[in-house]
C-alpha atoms as a PDB file:
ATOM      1  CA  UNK A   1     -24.759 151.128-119.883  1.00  0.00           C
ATOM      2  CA  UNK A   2     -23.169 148.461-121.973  1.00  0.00           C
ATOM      3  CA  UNK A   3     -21.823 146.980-125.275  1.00  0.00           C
ATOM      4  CA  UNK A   4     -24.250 144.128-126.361  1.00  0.00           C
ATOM      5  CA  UNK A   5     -24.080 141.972-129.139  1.00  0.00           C
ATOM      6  CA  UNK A   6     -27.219 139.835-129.588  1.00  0.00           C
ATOM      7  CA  UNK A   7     -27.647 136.830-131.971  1.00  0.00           C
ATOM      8  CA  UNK A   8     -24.734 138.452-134.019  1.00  0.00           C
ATOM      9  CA  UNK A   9     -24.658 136.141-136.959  1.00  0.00           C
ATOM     10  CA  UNK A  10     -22.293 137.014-140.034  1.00  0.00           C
ATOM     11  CA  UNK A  11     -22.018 134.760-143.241  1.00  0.00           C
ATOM     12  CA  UNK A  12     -19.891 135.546-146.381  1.00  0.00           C
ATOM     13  CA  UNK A  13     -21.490 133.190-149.083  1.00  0.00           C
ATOM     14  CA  UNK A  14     -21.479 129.637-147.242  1.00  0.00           C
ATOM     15  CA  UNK A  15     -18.990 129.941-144.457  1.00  0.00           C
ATOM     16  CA  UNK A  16     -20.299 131.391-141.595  1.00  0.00           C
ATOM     17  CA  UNK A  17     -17.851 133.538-140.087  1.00  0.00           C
ATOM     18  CA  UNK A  18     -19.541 134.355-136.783  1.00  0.00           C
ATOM     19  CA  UNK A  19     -22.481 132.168-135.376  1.00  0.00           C
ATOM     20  CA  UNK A  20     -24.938 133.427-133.273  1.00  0.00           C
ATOM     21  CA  UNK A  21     -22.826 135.382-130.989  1.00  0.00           C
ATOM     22  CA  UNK A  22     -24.660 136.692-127.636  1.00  0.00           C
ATOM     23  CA  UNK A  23     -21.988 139.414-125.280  1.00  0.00           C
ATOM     24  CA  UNK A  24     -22.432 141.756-122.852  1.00  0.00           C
ATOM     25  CA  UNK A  25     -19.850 144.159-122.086  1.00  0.00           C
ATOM     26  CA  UNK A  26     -20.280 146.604-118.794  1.00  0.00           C
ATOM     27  CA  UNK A  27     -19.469 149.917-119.642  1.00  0.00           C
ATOM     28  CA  UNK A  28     -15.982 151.388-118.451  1.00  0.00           C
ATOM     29  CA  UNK A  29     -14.411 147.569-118.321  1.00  0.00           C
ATOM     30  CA  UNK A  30     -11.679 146.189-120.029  1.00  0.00           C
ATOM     31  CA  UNK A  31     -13.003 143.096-122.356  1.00  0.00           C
ATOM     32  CA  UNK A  32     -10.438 140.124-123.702  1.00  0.00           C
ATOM     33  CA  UNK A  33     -11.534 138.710-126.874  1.00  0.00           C
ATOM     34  CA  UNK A  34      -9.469 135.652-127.848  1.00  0.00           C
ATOM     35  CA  UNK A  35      -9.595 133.151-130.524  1.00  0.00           C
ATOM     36  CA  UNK A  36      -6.961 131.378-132.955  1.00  0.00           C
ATOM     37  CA  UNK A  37      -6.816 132.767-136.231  1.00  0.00           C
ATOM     38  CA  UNK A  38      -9.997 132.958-138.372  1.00  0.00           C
ATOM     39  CA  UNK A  39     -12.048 132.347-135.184  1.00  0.00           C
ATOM     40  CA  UNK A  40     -14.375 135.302-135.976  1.00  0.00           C
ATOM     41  CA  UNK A  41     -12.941 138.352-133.955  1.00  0.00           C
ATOM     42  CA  UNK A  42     -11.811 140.800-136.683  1.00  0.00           C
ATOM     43  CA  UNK A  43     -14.820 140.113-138.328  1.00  0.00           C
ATOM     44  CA  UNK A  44     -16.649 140.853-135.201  1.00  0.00           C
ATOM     45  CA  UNK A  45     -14.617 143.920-134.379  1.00  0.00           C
ATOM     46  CA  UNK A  46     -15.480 145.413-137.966  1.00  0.00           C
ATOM     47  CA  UNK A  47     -19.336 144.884-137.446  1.00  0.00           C
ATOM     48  CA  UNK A  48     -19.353 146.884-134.097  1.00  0.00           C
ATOM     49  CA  UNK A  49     -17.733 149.552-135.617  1.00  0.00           C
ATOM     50  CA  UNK A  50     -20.018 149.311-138.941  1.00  0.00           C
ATOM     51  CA  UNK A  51     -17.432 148.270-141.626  1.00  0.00           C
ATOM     52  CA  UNK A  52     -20.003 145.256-141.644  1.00  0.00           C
ATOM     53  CA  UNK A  53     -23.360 144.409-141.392  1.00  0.00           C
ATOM     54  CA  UNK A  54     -24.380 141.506-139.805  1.00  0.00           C
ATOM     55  CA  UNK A  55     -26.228 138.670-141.617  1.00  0.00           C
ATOM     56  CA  UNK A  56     -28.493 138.118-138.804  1.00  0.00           C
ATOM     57  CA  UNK A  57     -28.683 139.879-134.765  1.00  0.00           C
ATOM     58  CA  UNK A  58     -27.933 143.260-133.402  1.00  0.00           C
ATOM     59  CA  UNK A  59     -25.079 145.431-131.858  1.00  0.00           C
ATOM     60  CA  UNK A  60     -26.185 147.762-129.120  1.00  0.00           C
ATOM     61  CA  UNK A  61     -24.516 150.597-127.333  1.00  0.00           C
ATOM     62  CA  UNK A  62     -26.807 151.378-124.130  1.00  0.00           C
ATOM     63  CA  UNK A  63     -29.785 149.809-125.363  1.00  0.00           C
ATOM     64  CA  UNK A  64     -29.761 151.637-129.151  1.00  0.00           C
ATOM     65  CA  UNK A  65     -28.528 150.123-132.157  1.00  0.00           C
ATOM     66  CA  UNK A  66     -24.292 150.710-133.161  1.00  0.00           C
ATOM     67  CA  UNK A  67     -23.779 150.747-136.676  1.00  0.00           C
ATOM     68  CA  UNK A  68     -21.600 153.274-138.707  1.00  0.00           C
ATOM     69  CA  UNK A  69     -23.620 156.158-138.121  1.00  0.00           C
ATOM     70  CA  UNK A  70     -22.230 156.395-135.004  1.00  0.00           C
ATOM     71  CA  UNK A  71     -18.940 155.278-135.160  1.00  0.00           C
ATOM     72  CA  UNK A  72     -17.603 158.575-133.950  1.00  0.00           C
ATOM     73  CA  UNK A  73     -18.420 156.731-130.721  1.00  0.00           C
ATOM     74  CA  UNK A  74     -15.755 154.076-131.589  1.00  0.00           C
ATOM     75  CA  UNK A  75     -12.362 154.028-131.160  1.00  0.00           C
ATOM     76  CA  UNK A  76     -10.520 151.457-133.698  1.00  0.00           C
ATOM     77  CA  UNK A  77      -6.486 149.590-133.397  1.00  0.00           C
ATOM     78  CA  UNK A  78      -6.644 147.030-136.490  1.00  0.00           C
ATOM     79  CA  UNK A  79      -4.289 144.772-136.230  1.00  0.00           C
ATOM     80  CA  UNK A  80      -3.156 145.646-139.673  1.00  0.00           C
ATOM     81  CA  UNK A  81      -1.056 149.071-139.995  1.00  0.00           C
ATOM     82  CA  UNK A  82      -3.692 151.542-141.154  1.00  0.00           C
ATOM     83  CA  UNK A  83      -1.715 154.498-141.786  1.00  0.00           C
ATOM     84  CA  UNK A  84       0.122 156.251-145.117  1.00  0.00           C
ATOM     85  CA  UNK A  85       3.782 155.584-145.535  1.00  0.00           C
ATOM     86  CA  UNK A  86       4.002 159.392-147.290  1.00  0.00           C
ATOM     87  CA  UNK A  87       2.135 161.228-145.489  1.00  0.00           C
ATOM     88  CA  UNK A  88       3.660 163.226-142.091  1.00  0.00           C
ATOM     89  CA  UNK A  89       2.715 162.138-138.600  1.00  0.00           C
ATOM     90  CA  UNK A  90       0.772 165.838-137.990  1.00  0.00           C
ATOM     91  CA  UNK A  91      -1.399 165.429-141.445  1.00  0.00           C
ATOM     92  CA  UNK A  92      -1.881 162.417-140.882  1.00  0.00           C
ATOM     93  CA  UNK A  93      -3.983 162.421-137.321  1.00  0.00           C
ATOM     94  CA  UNK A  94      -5.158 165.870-138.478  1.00  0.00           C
ATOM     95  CA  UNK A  95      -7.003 164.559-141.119  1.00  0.00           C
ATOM     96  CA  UNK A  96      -7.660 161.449-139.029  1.00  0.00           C
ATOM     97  CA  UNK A  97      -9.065 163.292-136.309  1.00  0.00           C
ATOM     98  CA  UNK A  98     -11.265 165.268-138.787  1.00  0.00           C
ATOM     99  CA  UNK A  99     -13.223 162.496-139.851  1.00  0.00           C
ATOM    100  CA  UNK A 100     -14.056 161.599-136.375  1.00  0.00           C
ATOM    101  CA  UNK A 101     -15.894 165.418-136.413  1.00  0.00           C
ATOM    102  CA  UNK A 102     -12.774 167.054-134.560  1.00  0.00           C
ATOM    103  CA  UNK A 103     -11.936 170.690-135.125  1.00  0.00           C
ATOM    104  CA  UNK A 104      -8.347 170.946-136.065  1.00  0.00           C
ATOM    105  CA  UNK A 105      -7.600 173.465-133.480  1.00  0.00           C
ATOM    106  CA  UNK A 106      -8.823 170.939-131.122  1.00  0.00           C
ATOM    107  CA  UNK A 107      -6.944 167.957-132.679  1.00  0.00           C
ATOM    108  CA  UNK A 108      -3.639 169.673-132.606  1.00  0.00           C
ATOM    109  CA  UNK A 109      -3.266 170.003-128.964  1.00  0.00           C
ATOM    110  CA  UNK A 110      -4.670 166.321-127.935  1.00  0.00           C
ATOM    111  CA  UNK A 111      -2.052 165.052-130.530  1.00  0.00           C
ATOM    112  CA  UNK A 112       0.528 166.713-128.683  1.00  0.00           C
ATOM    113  CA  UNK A 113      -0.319 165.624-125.566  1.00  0.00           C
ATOM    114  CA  UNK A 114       0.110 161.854-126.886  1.00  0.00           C
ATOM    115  CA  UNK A 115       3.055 162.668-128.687  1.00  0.00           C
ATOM    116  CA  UNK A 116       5.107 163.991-125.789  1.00  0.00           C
ATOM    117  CA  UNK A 117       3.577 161.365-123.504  1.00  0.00           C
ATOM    118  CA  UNK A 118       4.722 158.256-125.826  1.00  0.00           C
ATOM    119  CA  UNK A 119       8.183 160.160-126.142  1.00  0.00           C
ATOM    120  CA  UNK A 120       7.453 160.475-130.237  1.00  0.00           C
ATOM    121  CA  UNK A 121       6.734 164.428-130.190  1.00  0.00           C
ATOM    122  CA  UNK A 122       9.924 164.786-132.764  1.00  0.00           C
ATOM    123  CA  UNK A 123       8.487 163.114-135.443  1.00  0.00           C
ATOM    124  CA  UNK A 124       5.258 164.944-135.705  1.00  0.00           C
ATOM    125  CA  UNK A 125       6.880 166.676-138.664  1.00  0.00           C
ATOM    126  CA  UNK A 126       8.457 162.952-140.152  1.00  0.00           C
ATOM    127  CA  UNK A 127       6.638 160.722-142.297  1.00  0.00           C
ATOM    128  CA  UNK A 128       5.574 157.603-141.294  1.00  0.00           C
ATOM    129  CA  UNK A 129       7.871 155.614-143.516  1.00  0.00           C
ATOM    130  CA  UNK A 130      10.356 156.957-141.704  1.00  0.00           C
ATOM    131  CA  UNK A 131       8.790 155.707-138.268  1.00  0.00           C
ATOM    132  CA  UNK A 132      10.207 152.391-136.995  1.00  0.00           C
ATOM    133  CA  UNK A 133       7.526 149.614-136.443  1.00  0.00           C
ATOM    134  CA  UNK A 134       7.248 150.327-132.674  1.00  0.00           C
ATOM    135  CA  UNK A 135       6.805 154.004-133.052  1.00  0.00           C
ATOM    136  CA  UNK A 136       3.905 153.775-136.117  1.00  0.00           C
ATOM    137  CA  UNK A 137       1.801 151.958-133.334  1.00  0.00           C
ATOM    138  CA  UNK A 138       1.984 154.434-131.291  1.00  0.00           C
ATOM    139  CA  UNK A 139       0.870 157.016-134.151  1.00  0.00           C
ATOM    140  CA  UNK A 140      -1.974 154.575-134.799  1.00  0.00           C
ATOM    141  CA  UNK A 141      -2.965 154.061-131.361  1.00  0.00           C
ATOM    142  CA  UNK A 142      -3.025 158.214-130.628  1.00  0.00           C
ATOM    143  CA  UNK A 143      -5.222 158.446-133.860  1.00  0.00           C
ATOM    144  CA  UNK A 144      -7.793 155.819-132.077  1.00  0.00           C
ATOM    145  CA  UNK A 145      -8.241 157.241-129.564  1.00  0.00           C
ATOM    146  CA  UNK A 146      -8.152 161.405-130.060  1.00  0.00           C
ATOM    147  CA  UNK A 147     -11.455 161.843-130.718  1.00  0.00           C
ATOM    148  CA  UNK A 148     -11.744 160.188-127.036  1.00  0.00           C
ATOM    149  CA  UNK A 149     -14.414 157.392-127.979  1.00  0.00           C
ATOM    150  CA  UNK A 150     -16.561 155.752-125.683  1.00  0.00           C
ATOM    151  CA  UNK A 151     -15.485 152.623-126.999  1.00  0.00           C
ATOM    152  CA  UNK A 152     -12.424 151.389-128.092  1.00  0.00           C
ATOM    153  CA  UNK A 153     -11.324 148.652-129.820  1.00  0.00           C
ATOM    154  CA  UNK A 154      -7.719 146.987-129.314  1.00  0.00           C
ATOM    155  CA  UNK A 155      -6.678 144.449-131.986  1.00  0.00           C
ATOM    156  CA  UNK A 156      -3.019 143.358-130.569  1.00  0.00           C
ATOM    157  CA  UNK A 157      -2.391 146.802-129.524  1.00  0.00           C
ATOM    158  CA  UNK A 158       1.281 146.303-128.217  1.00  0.00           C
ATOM    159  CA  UNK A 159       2.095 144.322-131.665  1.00  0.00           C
ATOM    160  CA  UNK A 160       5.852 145.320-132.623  1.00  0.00           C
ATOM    161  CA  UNK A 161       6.690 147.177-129.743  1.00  0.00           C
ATOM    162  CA  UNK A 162       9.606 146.049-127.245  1.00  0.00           C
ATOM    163  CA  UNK A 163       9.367 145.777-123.832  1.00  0.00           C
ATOM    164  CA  UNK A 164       9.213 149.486-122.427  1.00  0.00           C
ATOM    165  CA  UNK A 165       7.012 150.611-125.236  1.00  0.00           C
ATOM    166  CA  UNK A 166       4.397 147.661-124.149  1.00  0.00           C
ATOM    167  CA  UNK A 167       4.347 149.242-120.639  1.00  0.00           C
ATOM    168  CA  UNK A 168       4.375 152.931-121.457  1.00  0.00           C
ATOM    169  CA  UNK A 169       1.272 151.809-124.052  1.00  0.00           C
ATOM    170  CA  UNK A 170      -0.632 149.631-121.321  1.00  0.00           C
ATOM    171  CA  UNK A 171      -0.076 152.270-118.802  1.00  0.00           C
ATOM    172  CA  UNK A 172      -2.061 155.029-121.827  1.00  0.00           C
ATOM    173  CA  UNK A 173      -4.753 151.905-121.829  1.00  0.00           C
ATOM    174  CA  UNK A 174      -5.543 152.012-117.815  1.00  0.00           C
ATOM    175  CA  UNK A 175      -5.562 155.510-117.669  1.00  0.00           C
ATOM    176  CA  UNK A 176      -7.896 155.707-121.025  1.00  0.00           C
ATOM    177  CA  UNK A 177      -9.825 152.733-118.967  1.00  0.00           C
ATOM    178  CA  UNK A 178     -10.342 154.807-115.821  1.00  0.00           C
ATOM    179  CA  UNK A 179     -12.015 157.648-117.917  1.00  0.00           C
ATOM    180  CA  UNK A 180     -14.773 155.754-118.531  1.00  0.00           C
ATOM    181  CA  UNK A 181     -13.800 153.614-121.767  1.00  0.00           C
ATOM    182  CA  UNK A 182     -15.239 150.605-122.841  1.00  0.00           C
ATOM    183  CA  UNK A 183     -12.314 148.444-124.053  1.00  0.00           C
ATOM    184  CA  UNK A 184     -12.457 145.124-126.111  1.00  0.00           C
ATOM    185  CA  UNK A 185      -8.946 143.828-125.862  1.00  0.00           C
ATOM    186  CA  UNK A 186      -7.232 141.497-128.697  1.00  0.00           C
ATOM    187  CA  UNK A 187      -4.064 139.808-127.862  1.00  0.00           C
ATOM    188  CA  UNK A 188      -1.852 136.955-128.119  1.00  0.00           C
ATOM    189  CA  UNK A 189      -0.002 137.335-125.326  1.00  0.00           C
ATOM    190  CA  UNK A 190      -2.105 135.608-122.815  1.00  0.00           C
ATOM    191  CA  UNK A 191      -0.575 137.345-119.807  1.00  0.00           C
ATOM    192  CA  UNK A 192      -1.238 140.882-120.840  1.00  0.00           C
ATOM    193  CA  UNK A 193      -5.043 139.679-121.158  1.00  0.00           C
ATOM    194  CA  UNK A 194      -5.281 137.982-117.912  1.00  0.00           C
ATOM    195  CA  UNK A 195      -3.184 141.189-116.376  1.00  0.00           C
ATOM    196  CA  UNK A 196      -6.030 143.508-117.855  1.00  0.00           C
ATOM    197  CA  UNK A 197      -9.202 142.548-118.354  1.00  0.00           C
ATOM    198  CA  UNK A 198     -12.151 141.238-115.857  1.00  0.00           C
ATOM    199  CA  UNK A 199     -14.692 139.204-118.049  1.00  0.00           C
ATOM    200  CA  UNK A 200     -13.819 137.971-121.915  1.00  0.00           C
ATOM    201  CA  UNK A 201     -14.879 135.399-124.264  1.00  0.00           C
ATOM    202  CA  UNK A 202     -12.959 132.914-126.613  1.00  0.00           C
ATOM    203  CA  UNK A 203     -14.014 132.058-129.775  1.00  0.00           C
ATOM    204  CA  UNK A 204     -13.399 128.879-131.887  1.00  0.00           C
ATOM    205  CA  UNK A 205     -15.130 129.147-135.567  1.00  0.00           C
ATOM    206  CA  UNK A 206     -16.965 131.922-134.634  1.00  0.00           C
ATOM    207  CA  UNK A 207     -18.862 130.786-131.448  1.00  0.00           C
ATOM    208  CA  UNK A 208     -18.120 131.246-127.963  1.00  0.00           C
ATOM    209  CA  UNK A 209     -16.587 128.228-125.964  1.00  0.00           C
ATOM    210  CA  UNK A 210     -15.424 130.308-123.167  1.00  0.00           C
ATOM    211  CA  UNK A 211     -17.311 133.573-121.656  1.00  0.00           C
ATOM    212  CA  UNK A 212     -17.361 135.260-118.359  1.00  0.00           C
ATOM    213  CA  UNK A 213     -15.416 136.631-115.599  1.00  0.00           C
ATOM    214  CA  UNK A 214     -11.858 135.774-115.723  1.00  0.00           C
ATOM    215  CA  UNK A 215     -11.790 133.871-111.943  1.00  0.00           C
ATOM    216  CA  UNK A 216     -14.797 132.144-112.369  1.00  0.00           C
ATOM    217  CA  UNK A 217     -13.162 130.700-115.948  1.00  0.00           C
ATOM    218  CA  UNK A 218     -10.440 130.050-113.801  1.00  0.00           C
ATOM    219  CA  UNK A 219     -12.377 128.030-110.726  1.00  0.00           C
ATOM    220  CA  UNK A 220     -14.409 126.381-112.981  1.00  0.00           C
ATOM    221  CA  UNK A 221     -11.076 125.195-114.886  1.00  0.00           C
ATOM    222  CA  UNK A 222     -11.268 121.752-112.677  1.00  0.00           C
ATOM    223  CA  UNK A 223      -7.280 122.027-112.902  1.00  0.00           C
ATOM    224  CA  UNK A 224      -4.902 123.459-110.981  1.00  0.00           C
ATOM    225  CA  UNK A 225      -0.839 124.005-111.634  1.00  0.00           C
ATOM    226  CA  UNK A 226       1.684 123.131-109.118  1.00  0.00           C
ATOM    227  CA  UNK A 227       5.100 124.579-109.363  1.00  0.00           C
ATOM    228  CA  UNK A 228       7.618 122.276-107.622  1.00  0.00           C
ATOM    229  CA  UNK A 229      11.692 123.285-107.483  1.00  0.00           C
ATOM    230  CA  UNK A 230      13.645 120.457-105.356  1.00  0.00           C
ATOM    231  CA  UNK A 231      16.604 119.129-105.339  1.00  0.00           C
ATOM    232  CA  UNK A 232      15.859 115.860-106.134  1.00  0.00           C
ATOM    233  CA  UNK A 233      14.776 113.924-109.065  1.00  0.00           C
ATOM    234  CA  UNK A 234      10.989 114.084-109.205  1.00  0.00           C
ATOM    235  CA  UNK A 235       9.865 112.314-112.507  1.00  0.00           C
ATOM    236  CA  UNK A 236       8.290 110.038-110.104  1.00  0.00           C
ATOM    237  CA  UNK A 237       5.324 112.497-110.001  1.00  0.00           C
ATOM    238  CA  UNK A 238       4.487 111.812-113.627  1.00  0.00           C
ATOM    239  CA  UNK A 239       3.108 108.728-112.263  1.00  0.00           C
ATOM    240  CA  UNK A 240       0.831 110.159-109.139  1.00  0.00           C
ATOM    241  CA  UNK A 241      -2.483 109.833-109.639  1.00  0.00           C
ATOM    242  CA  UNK A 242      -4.486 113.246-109.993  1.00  0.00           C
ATOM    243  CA  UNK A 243      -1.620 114.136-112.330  1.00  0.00           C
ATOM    244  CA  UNK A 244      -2.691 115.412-115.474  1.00  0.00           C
ATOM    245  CA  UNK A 245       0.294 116.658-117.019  1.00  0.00           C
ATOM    246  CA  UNK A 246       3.973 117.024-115.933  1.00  0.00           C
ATOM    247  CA  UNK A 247       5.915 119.602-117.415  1.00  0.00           C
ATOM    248  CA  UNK A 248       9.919 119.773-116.436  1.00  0.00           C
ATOM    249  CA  UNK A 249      11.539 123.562-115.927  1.00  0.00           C
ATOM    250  CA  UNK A 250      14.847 125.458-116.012  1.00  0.00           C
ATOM    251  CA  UNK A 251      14.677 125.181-112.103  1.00  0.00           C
ATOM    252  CA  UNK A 252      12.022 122.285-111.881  1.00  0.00           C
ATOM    253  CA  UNK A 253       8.498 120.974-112.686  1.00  0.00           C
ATOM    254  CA  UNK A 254       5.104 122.235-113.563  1.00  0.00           C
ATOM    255  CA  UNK A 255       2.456 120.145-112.748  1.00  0.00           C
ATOM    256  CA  UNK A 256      -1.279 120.337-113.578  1.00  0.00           C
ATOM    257  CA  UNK A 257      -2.981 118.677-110.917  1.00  0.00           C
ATOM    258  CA  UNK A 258      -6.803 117.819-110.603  1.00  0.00           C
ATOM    259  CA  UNK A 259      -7.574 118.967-107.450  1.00  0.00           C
ATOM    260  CA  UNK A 260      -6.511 120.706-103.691  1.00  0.00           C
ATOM    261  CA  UNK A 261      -6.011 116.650-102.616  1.00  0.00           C
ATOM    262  CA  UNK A 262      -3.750 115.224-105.260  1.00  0.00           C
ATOM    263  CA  UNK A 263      -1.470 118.724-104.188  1.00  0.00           C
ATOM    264  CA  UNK A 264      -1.841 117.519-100.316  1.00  0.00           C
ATOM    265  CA  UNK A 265      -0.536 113.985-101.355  1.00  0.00           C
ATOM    266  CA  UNK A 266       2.409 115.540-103.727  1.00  0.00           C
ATOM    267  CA  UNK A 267       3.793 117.126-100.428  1.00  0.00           C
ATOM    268  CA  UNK A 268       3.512 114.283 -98.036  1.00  0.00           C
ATOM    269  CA  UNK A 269       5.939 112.750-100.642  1.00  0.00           C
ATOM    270  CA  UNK A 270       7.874 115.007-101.281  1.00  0.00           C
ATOM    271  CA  UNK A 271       8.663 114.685 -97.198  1.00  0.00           C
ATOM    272  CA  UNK A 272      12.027 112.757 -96.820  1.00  0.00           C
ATOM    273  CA  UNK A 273      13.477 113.371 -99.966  1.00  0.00           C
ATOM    274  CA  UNK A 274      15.432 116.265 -99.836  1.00  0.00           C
ATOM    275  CA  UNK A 275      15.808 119.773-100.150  1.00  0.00           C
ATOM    276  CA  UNK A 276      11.926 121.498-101.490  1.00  0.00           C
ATOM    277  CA  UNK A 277      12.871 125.546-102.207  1.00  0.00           C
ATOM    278  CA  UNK A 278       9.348 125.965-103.564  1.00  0.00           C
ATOM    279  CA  UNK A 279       5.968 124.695-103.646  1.00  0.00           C
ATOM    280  CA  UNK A 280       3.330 126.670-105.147  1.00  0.00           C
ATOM    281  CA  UNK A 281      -0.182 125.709-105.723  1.00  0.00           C
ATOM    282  CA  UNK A 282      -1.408 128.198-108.444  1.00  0.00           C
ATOM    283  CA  UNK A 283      -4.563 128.995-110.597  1.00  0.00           C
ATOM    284  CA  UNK A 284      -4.099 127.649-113.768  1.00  0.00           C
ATOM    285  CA  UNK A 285      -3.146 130.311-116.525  1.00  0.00           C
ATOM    286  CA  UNK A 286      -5.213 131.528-119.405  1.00  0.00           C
ATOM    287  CA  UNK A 287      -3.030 129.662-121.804  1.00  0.00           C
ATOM    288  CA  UNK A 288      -3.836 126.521-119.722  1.00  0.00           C
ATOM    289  CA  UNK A 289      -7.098 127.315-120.819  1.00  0.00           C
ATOM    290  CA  UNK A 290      -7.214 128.635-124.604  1.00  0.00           C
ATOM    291  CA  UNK A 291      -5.566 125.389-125.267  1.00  0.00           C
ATOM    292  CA  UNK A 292      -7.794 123.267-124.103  1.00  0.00           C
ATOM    293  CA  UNK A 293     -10.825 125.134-125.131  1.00  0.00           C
ATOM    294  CA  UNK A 294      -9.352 125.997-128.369  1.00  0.00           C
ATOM    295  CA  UNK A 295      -7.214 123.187-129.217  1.00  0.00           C
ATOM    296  CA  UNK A 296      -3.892 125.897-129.698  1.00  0.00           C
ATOM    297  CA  UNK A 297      -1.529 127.855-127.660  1.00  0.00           C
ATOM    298  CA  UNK A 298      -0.709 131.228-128.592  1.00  0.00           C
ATOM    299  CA  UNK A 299       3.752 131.224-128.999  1.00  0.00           C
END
């Protein structure tokens, strides 16, 4: 059972939007989909869900064709707020949760359930306008996911929301995961990705430069970071060969290093100098890798 996208191709007039795109996602894994912006993933997002045909290819959901006849499968967080300012919280996921095929009488406990878990069950009677930011994600996330889909789509899920909110929302996410939910995962916030997902793929003008499973990106990297706090002036490492880039920090330096042996020569001369408090050899980080695949870093 899996997502697959094969030879997904989408054109609008003469730009091509997304070229030739070929993914596999397992079913019941959390999926990171990265990319700089108007590198092809909202566009992809809205043709797995059927808001848009593809030019050329097909989407499959366990081996038969996805498009919006069966999007009650799908469960969709645009990046974009989706929801009306006038209309109260209730109404709004009733009606929400009725195009999705739900029974009302079905909907109205599941929203309350979400509600009281995402501590927002005393607005269920307040419009949305009078929602901060923070808590009209939440509404939009419950409404993606109440009809419980078997695949959801995140688009920078945790978008406006401080802190606590991002872990009491990622928390909702794992537990949704462990269901059975296929996720595909949007964010900007490099850490959250590598903290959640296995496998993803990054696009750059609409084709993959990046896909697989998240350690193997990682091993295959050919860099490593080295995270050095002494008490000593080491600008002299700028210099050492194997160094790729040097980096200073509040407490010291971050190096990117080419290999295990330029690390092993770092430390024999480091020996003599003074104080070391830490020396960490460490894989290097997503962002380490989005910007040198895609050319940007994510701030």
């Amino acid at each position: 059972m899996s997502l697959e996208l094969k030879g997904v191709t989408k054109k609008f007039g003469g730009h091509t939007a997304v070229n030739n795109l070929h993914l596999e996602i397992p079913s019941g894994e959390m999926f990171g989909m990265l990319g700089s912006n108007g590198a092809g993933k909202t566009t992809t997002f809205r043709m797995i869900i059927g808001l848009l045909d593809p030019t050329k290819g097909n989407i499959l959901w366990n081996g038969k064709p996805l498009g919006y006849k069966e999007s009650h499968r799908i469960g969709y967080l645009p990046e974009e707020r989706g929801l009306y300012p006038k209309v109260k919280v209730v109404d709004q996921l009733v009606y929400l949760g009725r195009l999705r095929g739900m029974k009302k009488a079905d909907i109205i406990p599941e929203m309350r359930k979400w509600l009281k878990r995402f501590e927002v069950a005393h607005y269920e009677k307040k419009k949305v306008e009078e929602l901060s930011k923070g808590n009209q994600q939440k509404i939009q996330f419950i409404a993606s996911i109440l009809h419980r889909p078997e695949v959801l789509i995140l688009d920078e899920p945790f978008s406006g929301l401080d802190p606590v909110n991002v872990e009491m929302l990622k928390e909702a996410v794992l537990d949704i995961k462990r269901t059975g939910t296929t996720i595909v995962f949007s964010s900007h916030r490099m850490e959250h990705v590598e903290e959640l997902c296995q496998h993803l793929c990054i696009l750059q003008q609409g084709s993959p430069v990046v896909y697989g499973k998240l350690t193997e990106i990682k091993r295959s990297f050919g860099k490593m970071n080295l995270l050095i706090h002494a008490d000593f002036d080491t600008r002299y490492l700028e210099n050492v060969e194997g160094v790729v880039k040097y980096q200073p920090k509040a407490e010291g330096v971050l190096l990117q290093i080419s290999s295990e042996e330029t690390a092993h020569h770092i430390f024999s001369s480091l020996q003599g100098r003074g104080f070391v408090r830490r020396f960490s050899l460490e894989d290097p980080s997503l962002n380490d890798i989005f910007i040198e695949q895609a050319g940007k870093s994510y701030e």
